[in-house]
Protein backbone atom coordinates (compact mmCIF):
# COMPACT_ATOMS: atom_id res chain seq x y z
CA UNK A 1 0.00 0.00 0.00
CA UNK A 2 1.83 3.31 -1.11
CA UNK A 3 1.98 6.01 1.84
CA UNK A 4 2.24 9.95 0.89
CA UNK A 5 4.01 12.44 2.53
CA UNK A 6 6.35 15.27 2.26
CA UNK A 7 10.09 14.36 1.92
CA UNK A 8 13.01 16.98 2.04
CA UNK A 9 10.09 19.49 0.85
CA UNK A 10 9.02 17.17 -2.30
CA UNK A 11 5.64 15.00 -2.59
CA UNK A 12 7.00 11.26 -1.78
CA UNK A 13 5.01 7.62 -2.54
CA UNK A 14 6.54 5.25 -1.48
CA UNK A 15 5.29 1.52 -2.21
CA UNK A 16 6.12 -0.09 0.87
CA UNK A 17 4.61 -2.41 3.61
CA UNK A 18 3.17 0.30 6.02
CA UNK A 19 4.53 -1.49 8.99
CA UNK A 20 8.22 -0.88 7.27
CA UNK A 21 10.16 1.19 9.69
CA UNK A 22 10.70 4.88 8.50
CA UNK A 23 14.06 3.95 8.38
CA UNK A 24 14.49 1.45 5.81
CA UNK A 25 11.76 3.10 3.73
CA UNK A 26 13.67 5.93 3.37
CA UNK A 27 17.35 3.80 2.88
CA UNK A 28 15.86 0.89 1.27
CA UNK A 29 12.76 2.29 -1.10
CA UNK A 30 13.84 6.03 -1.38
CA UNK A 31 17.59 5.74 -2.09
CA UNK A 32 18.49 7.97 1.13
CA UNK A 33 21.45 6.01 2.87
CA UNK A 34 22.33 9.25 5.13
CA UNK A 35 19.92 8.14 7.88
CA UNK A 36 21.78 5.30 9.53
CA UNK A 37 20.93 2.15 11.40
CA UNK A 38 22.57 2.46 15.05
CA UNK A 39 20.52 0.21 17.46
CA UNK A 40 16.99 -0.34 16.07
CA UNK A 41 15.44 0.44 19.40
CA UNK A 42 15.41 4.35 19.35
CA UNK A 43 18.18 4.68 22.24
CA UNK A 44 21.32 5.58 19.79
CA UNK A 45 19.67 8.58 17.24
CA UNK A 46 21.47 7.26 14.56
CA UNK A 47 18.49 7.44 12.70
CA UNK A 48 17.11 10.57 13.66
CA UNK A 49 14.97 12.48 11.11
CA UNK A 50 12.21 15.50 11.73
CA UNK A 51 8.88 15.06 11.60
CA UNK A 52 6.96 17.97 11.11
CA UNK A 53 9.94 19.87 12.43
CA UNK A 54 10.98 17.68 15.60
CA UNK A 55 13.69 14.80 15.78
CA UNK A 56 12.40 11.77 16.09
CA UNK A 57 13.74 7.88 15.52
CA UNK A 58 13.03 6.61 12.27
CA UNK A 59 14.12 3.02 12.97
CA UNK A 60 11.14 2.45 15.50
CA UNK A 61 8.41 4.90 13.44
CA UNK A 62 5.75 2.80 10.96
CA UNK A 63 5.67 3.90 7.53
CA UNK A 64 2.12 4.59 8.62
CA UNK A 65 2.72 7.03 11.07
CA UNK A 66 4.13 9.79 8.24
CA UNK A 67 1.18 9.76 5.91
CA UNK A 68 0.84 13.44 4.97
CA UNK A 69 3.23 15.02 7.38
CA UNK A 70 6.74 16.71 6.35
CA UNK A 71 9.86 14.39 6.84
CA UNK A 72 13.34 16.22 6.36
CA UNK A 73 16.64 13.50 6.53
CA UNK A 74 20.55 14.74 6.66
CA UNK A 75 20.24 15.35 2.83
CA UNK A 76 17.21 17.41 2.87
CA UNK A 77 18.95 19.78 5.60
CA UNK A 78 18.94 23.02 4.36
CA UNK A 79 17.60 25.91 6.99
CA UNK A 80 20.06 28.51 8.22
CA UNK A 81 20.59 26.91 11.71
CA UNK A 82 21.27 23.51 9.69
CA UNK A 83 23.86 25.53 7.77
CA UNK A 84 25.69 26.80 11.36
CA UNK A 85 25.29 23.68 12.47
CA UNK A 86 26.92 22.05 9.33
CA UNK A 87 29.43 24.70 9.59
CA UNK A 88 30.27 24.77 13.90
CA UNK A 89 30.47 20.87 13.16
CA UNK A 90 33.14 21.60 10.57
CA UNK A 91 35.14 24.61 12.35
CA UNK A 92 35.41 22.78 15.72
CA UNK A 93 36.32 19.26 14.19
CA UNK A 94 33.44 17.36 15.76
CA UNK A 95 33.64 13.80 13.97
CA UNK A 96 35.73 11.27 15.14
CA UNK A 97 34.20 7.88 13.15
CA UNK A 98 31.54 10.07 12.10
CA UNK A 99 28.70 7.14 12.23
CA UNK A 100 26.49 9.07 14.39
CA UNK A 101 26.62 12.33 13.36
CA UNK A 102 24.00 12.70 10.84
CA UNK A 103 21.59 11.99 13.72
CA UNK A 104 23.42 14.12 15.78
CA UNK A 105 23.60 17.29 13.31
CA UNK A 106 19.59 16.64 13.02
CA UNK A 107 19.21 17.20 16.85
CA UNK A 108 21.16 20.17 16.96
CA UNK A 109 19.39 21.27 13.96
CA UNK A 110 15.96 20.53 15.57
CA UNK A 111 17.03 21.97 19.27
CA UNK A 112 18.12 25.60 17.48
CA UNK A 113 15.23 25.81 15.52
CA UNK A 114 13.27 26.47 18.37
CA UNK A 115 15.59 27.57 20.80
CA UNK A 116 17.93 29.77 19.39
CA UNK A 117 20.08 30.41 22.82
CA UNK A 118 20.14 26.95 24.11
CA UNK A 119 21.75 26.50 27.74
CA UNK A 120 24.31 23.54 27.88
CA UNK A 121 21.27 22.17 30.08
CA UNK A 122 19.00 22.88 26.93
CA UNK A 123 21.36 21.16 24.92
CA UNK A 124 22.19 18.17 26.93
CA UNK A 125 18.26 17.28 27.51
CA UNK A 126 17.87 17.57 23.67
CA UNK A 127 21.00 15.55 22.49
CA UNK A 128 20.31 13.00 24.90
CA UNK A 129 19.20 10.32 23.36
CA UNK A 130 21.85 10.69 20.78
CA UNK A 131 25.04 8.18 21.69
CA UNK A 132 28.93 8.94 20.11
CA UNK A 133 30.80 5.73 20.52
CA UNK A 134 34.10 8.05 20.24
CA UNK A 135 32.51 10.57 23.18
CA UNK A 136 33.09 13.83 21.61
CA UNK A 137 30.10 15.07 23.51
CA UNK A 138 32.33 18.00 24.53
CA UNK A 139 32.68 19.30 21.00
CA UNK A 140 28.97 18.64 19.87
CA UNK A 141 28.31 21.19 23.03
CA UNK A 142 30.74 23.56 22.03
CA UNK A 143 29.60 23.40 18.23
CA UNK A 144 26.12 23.76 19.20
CA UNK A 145 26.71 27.09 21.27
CA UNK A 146 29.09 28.30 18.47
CA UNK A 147 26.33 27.50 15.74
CA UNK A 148 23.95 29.35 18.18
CA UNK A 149 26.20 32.53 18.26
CA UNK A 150 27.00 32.66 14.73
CA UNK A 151 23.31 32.90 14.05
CA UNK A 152 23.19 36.16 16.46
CA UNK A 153 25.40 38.26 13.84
């Protein structure tokens, strides 16, 4: 049964079991491979995409569930705090392996679109339930606050 919905700001169908996690549907079906499988029980944020403007886990989220809403992934990323993000993530060196950083660069994106001076307690509640196996949490902090001041000027 094909489900509708918005993808990176384009109409989507995508001919798919409904039940299909978001996830694969959008690796497997739409040709999207930035999203990435981390645990497949929404605790890593591997796979974190917005919905409707929030992060949420695609690996755990129905097909179903995005019928007519707006999904953005890492490749549909284009708003100016996704661009300081980008950009902080860059200047400060944040990657180490670099597997979980498309989820992580969608929270950060998410938190600063509706909190444009996040507190490091701000940031910490929204990234989480995102997990770097090389623990650069330190940086993503500092690239968040730096993304957040370069969108002040």
């Amino acid at each position: 049964m094909p489900t509708t919905f918005r993808l990176n700001g384009q109409t989507a169908t995508l001919d798919a079991d409904p039940s299909m996690p978001l996830l694969w549907a959008l690796r497997e079906v739409a040709g999207l491979h930035g999203t990435k499988f981390g645990c497949g029980m929404a605790m890593c944020g591997a796979c974190t995409v917005h919905l409707d403007g929030q992060a949420v886990r695609s690996c755990v989220m129905p097909l179903s569930a995005v019928e007519g809403r707006d999904i953005t992934t890492i490749e549909g990323l284009h708003s100016k705090q996704a661009k300081a993000v980008q950009a902080a993530w860059v200047e400060l060196q944040v990657p180490q392996c670099g597997y979980c950083q498309s989820g992580q660069v969608m929270s950060a994106t998410a938190l600063l679109e509706k909190n444009a001076a996040p507190t490091d307690a701000d940031i910490d509640s929204a990234m989480s339930g995102n997990i770097c196996r090389c623990a650069t949490y330190q940086r993503i902090r500092a690239a968040i606050h730096s993304a957040a001041q370069s969108l002040k000027v």
